[in-house]
N, C-alpha and C. Protein backbone atom coordinates (compact mmCIF):
# COMPACT_ATOMS: atom_id res chain seq x y z
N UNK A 1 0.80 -1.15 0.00
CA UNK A 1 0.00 0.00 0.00
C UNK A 1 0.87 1.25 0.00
N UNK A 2 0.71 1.89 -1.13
CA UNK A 2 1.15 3.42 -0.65
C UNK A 2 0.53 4.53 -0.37
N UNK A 3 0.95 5.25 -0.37
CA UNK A 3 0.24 6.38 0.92
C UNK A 3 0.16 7.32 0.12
N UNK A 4 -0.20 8.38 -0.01
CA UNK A 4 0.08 9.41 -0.57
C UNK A 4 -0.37 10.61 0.61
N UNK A 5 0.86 11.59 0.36
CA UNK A 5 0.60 12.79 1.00
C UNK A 5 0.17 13.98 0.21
N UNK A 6 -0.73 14.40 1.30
CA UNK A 6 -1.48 15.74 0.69
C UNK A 6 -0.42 16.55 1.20
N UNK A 7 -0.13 17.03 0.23
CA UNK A 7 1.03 18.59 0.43
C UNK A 7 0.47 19.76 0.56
N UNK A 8 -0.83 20.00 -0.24
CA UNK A 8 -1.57 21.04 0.18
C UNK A 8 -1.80 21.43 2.04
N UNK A 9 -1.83 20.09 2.64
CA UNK A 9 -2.20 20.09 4.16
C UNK A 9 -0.39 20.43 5.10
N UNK A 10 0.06 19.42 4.51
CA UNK A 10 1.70 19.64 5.32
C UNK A 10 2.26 21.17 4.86
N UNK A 11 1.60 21.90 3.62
CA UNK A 11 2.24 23.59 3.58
C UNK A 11 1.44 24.11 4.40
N UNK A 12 -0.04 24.05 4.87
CA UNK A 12 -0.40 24.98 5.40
C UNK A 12 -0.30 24.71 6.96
N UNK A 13 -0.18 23.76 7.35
CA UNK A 13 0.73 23.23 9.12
C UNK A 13 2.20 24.20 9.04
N UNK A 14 3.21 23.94 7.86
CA UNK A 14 4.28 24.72 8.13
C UNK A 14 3.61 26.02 7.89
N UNK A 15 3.11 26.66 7.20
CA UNK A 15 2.86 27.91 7.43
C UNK A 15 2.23 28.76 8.63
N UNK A 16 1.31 27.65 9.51
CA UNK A 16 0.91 27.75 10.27
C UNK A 16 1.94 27.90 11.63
N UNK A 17 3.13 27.59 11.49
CA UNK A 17 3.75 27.24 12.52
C UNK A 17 4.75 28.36 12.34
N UNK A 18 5.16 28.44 11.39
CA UNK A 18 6.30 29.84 11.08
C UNK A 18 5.48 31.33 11.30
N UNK A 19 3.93 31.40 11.04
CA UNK A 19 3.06 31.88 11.86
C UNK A 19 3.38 32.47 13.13
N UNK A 20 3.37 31.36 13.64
CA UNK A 20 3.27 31.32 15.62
C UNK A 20 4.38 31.42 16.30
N UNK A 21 5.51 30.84 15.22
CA UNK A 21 6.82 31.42 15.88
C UNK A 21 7.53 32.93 14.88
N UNK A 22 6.66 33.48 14.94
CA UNK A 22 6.77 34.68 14.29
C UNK A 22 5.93 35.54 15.17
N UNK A 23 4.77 35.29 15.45
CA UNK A 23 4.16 35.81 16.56
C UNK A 23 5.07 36.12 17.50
N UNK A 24 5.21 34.82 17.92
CA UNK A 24 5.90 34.69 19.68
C UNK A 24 7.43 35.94 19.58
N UNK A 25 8.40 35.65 18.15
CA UNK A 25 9.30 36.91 18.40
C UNK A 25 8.95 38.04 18.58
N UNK A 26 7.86 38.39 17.47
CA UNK A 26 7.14 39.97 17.70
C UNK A 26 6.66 39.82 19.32
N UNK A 27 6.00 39.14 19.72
CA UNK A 27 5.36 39.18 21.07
C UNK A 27 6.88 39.69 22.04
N UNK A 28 7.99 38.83 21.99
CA UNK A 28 8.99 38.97 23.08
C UNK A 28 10.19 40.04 22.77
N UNK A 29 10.20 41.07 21.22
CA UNK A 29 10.79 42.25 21.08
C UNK A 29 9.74 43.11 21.51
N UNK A 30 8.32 43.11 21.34
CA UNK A 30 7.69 43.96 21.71
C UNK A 30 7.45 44.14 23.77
N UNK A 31 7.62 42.80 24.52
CA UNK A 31 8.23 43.18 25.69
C UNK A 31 9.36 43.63 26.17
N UNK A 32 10.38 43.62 25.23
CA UNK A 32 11.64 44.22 25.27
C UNK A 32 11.49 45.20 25.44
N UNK A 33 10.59 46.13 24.41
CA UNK A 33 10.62 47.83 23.50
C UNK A 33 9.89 48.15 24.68
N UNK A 34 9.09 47.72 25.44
CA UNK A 34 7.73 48.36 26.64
C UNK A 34 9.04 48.13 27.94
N UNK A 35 9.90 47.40 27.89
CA UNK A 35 10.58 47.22 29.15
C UNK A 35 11.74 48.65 28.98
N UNK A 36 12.43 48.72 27.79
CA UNK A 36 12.98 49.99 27.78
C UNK A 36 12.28 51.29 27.69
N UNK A 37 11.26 51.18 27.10
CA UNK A 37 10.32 52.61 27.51
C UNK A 37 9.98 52.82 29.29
N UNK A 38 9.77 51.67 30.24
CA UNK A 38 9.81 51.61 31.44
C UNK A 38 10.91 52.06 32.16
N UNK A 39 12.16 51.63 31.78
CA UNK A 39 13.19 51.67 32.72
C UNK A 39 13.65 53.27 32.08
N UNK A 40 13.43 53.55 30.64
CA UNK A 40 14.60 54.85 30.18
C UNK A 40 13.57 56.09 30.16
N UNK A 41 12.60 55.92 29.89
CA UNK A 41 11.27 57.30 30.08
C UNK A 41 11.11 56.97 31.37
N UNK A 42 9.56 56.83 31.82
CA UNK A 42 9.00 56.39 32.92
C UNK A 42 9.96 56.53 34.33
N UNK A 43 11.29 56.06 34.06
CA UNK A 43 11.77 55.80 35.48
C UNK A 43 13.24 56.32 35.07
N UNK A 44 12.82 57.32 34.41
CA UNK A 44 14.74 58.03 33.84
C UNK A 44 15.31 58.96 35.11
N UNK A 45 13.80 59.51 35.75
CA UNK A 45 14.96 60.57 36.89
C UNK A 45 15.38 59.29 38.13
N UNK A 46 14.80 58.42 38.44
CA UNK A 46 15.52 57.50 39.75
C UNK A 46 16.66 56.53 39.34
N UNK A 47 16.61 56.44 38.22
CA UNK A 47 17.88 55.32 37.90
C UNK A 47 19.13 56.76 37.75
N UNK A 48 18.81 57.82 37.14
CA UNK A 48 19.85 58.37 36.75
C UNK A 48 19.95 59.34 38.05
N UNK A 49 19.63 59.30 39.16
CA UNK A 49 19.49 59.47 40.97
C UNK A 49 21.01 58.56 41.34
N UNK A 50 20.65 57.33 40.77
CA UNK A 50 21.39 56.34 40.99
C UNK A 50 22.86 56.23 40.65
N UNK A 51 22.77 56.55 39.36
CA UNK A 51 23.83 56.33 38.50
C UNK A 51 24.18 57.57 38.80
N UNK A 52 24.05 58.96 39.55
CA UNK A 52 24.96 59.92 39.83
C UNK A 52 25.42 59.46 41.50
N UNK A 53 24.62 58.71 42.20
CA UNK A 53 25.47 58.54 43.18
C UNK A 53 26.59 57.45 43.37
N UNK A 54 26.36 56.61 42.57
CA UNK A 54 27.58 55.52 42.14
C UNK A 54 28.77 56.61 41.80
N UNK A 55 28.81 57.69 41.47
CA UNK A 55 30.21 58.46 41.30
C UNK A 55 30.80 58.30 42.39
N UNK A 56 29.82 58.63 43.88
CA UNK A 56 30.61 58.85 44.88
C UNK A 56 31.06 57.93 45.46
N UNK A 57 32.84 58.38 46.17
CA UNK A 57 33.14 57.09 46.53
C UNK A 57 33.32 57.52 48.06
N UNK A 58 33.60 56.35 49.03
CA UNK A 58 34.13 57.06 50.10
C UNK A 58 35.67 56.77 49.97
N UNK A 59 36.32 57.56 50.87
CA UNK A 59 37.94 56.91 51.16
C UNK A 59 38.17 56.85 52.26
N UNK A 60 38.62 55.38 52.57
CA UNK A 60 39.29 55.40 54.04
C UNK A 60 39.92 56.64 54.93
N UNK A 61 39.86 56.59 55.78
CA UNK A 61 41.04 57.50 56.72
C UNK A 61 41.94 56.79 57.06
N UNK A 62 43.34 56.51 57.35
CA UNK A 62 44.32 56.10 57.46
C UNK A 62 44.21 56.15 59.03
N UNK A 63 44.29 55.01 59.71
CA UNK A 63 44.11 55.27 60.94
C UNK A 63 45.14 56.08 62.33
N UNK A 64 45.37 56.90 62.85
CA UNK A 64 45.96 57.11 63.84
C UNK A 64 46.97 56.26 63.99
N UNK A 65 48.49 56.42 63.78
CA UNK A 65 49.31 55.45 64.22
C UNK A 65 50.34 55.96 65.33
N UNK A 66 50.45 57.16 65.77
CA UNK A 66 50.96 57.80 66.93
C UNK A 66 51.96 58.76 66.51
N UNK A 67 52.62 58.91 67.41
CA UNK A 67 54.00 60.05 67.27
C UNK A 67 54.92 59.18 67.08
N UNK A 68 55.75 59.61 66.51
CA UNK A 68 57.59 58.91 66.43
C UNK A 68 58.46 59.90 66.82
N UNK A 69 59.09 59.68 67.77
CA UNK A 69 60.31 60.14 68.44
C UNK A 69 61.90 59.13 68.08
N UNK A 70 62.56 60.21 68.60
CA UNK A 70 63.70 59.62 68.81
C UNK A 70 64.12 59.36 69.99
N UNK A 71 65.44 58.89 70.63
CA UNK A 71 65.86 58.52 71.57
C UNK A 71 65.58 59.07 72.92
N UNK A 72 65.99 60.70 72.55
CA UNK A 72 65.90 61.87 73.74
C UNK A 72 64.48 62.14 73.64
N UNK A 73 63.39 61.75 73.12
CA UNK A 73 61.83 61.95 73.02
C UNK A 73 61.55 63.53 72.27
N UNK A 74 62.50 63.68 71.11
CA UNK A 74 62.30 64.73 70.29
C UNK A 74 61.19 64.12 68.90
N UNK A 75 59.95 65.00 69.16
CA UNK A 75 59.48 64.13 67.93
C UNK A 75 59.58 64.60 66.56
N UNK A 76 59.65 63.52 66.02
CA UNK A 76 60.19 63.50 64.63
C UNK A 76 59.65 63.44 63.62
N UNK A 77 57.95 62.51 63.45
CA UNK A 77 56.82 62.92 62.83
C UNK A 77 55.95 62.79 63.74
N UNK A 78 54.46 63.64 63.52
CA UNK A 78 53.03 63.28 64.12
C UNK A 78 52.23 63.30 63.27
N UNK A 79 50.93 62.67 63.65
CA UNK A 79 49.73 62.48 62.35
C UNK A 79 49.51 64.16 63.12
N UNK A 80 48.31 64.10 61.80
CA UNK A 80 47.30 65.28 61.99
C UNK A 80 46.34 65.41 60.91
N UNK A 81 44.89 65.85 60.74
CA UNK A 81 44.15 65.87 59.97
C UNK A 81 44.07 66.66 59.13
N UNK A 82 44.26 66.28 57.84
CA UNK A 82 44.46 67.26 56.81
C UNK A 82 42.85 66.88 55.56
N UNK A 83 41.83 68.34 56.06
CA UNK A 83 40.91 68.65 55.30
C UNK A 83 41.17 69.21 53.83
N UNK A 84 40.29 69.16 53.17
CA UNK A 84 40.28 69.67 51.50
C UNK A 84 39.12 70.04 51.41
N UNK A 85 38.58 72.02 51.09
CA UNK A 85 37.31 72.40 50.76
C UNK A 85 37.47 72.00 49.35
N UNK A 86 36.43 71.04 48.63
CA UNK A 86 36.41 71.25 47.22
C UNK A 86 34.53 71.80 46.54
N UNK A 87 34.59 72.28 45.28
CA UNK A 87 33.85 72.27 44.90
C UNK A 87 33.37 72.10 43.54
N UNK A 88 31.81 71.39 43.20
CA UNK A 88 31.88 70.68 42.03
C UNK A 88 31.14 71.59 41.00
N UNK A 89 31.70 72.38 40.25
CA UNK A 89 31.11 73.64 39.61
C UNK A 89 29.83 73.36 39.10
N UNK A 90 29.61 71.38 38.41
CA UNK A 90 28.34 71.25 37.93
C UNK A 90 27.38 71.68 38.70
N UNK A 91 27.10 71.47 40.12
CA UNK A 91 26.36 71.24 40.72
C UNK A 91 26.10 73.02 41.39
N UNK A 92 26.59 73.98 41.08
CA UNK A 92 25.97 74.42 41.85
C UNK A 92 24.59 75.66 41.62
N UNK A 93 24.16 76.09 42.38
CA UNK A 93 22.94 76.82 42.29
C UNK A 93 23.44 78.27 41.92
N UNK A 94 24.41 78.65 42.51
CA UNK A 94 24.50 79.82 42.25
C UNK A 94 25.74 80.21 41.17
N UNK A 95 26.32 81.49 40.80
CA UNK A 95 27.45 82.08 40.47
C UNK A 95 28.63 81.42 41.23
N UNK A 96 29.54 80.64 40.20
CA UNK A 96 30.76 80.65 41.30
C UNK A 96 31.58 81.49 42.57
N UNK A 97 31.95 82.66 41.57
CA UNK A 97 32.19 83.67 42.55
C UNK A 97 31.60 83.88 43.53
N UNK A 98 30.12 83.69 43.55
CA UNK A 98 29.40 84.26 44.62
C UNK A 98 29.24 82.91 45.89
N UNK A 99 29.54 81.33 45.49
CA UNK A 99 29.76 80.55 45.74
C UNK A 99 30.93 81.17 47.33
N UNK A 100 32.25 81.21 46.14
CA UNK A 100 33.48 81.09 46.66
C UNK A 100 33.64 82.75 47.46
N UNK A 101 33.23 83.63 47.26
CA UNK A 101 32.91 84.75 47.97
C UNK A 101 32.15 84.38 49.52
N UNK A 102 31.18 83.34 49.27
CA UNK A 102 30.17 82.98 50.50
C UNK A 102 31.31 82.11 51.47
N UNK A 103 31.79 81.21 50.62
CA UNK A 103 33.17 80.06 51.45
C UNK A 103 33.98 81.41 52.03
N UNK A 104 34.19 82.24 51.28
CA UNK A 104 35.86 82.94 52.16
C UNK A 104 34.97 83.65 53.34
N UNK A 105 33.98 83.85 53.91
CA UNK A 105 33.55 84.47 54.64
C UNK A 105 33.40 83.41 55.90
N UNK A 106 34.12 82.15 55.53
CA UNK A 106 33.96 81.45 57.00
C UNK A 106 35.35 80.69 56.63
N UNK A 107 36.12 80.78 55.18
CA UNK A 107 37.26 79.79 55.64
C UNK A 107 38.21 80.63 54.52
N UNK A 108 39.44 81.19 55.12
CA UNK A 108 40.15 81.90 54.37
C UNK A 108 40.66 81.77 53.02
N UNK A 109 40.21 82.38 51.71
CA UNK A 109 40.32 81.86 50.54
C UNK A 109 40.98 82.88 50.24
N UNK A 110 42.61 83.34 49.52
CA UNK A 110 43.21 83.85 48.74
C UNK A 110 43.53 84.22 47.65
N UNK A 111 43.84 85.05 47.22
CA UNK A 111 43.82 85.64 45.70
C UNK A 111 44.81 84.26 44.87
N UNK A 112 45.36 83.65 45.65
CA UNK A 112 46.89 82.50 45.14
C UNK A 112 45.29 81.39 45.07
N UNK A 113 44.35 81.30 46.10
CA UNK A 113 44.08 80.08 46.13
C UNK A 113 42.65 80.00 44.88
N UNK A 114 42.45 80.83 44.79
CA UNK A 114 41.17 81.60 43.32
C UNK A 114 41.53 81.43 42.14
N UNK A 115 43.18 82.01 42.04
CA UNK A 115 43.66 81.67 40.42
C UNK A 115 44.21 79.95 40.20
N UNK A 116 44.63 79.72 41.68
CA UNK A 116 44.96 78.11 41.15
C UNK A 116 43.36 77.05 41.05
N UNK A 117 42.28 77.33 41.50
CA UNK A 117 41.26 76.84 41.44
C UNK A 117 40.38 77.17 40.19
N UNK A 118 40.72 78.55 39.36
CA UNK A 118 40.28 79.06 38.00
C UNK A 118 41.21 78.02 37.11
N UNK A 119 42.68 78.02 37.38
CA UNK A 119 43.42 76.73 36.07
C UNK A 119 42.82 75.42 36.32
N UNK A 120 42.33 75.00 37.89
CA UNK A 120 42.15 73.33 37.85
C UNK A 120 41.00 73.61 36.65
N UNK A 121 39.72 74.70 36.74
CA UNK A 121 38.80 74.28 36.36
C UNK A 121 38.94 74.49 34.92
N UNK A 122 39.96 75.37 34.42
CA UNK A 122 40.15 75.06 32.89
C UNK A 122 40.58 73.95 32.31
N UNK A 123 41.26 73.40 33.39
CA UNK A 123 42.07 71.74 32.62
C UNK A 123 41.55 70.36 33.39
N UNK A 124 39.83 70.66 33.57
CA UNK A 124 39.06 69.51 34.22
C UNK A 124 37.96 69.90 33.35
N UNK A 125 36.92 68.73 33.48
CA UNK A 125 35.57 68.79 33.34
C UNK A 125 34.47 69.19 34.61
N UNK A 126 33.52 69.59 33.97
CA UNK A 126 32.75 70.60 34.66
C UNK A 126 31.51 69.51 35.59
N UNK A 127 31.66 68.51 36.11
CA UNK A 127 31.58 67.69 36.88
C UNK A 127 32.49 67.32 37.76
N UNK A 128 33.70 67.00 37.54
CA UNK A 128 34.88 67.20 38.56
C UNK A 128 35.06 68.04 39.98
N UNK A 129 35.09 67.32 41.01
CA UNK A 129 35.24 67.91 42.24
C UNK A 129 36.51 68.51 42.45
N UNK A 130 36.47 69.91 42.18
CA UNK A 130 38.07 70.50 42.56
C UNK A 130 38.58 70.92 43.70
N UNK A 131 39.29 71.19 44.28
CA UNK A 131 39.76 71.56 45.12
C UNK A 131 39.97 72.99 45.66
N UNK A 132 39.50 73.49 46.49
CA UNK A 132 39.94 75.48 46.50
C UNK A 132 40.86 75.71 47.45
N UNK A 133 40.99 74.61 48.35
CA UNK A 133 41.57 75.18 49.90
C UNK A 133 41.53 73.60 50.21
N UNK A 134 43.40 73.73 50.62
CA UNK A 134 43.97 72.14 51.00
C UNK A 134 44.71 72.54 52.17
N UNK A 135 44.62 71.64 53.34
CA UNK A 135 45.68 71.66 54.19
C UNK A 135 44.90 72.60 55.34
N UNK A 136 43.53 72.34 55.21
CA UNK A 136 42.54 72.62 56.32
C UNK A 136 42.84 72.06 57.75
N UNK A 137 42.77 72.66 59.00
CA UNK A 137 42.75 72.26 60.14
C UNK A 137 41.28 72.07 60.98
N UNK A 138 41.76 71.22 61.65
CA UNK A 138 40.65 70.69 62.66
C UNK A 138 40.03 72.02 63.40
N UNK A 139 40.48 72.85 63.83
CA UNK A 139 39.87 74.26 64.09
C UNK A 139 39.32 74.91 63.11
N UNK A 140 39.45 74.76 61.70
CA UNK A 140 39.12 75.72 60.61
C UNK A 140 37.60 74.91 60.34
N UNK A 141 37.79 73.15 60.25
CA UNK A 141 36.96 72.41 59.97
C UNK A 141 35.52 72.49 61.03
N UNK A 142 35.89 73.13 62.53
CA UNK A 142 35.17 73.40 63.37
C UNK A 142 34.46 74.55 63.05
N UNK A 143 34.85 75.31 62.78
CA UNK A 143 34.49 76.73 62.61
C UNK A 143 32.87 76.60 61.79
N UNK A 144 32.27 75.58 61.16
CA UNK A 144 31.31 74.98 60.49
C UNK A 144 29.98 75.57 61.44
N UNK A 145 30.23 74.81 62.89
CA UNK A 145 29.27 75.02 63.55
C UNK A 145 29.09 76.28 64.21
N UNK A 146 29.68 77.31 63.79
CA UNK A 146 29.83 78.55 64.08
C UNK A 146 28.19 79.17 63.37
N UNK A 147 27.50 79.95 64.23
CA UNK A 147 26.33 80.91 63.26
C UNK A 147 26.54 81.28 62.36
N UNK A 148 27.71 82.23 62.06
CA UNK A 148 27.98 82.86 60.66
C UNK A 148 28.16 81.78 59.83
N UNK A 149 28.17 80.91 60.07
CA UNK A 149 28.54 80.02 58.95
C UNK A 149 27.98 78.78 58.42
N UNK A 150 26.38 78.78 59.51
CA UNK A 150 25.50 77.88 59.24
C UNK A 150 25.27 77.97 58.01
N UNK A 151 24.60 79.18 57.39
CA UNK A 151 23.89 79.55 56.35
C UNK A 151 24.76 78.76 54.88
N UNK A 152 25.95 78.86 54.76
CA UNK A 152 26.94 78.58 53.82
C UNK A 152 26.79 77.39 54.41
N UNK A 153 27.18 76.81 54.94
CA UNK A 153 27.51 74.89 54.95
C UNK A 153 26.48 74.24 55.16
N UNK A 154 24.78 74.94 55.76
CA UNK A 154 23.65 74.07 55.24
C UNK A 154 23.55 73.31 54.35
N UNK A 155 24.01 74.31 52.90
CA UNK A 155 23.67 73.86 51.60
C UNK A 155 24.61 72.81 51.62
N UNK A 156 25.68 72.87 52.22
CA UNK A 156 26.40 71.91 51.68
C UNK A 156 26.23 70.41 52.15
N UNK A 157 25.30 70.13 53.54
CA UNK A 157 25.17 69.24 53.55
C UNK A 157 23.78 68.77 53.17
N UNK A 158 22.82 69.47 53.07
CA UNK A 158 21.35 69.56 53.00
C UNK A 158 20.89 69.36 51.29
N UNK A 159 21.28 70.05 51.29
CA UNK A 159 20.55 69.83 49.59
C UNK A 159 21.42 68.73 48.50
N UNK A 160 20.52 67.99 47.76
CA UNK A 160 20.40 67.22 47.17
C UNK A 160 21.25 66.89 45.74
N UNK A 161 21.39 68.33 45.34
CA UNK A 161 22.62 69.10 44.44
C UNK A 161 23.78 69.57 45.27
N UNK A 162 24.62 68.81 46.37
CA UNK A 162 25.10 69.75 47.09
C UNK A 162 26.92 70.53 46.26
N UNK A 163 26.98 71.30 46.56
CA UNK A 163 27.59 71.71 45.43
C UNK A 163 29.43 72.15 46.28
N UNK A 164 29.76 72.08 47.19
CA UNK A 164 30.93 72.04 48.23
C UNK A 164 30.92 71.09 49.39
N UNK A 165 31.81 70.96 49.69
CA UNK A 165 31.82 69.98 50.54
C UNK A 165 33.51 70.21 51.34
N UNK A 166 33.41 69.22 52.43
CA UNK A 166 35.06 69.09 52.83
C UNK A 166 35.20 68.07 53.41
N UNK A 167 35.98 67.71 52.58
CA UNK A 167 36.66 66.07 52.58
C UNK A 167 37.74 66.04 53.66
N UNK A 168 37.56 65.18 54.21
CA UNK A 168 38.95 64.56 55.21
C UNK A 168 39.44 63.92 54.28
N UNK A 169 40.96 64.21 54.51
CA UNK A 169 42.06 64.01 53.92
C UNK A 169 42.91 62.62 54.82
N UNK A 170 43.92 62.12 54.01
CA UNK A 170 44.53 61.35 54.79
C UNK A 170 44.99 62.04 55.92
N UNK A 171 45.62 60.96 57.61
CA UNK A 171 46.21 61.25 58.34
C UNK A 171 47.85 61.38 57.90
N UNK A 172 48.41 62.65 57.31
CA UNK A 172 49.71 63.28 57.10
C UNK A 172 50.81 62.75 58.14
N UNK A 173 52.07 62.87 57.57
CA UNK A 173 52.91 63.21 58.80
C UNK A 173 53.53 63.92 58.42
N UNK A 174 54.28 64.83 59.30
CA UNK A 174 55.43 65.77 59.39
C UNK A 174 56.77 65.38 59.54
């Protein structure tokens, strides 16, 4: 006995099937295209919340390791805390100048320390945290909680754009 196949029936099963797996890709690029409209519209300001705080890093402090003397107890190095005011030009709300005008009114900023903080910012990007004032002391760093000087370092820790800051520096020696 032979058989004969209807071919008319076995093309329209394959057609039927290249069909459905043609469907199913359109079906699973088109959850793709709705999953990136979700994550890159819809939810663009909290991821990119995110992805600006992944910049920040912390850095250790080098811990306290004491004084070194010599024989006759003359000392020879000591730690001490060495602060850095920096500031990140992207971020801030106001006029630089008027920024760095507001800082020298609670932490001494110099005509030397203005023009070397005008070259960092010509030969950095305008996201870059620069530096204005290095080699801050633990009394200068106090001076924060002073009245006159609430107003200026609120912003800096309070708001969300904060746009200065002061970094502890490694423990130095002399």
């Amino acid at each position: 006995m032979t058989e004969f196949k209807d071919t008319q029936q076995q093309l329209s099963k394959f057609r039927l099937r290249v069909a459905a797996a043609g469907l199913f890709v359109f079906v699973c690029f088109g959850l793709i295209g709705f999953r990136f409209l979700f994550l890159q519209v819809w939810h663009y300001s909290k991821y990119s919340l995110q992805a600006d705080e992944n910049r920040i890093s912390v850095a250790p402090i080098v811990p306290n390791r004491g004084i070194i003397t010599d024989r006759n107890g003359v000392v020879l190095a000591k730690n001490y805390s060495a602060y850095t005011l920096e500031i990140t030009p992207s971020k801030l709300g106001a006029p630089l100048e008027t920024v760095i005008d507001d800082l020298a009114s609670v932490v001494s900023i110099d005509a030397r320390d203005r023009r070397r903080f005008k070259k960092l910012q010509e030969d950095s990007k305008n996201f870059e945290s620069l530096p204005i004032r290095t080699r801050l002391t633990d009394e200068t760093t106090k001076s924060r909680a002073s009245p006159r000087s609430a107003s200026v370092f609120r912003a800096w820790k309070c708001a969300p754009a904060c746009s200065a800051n002061i970094r502890s520096g490694r423990q130095r020696r002399t």
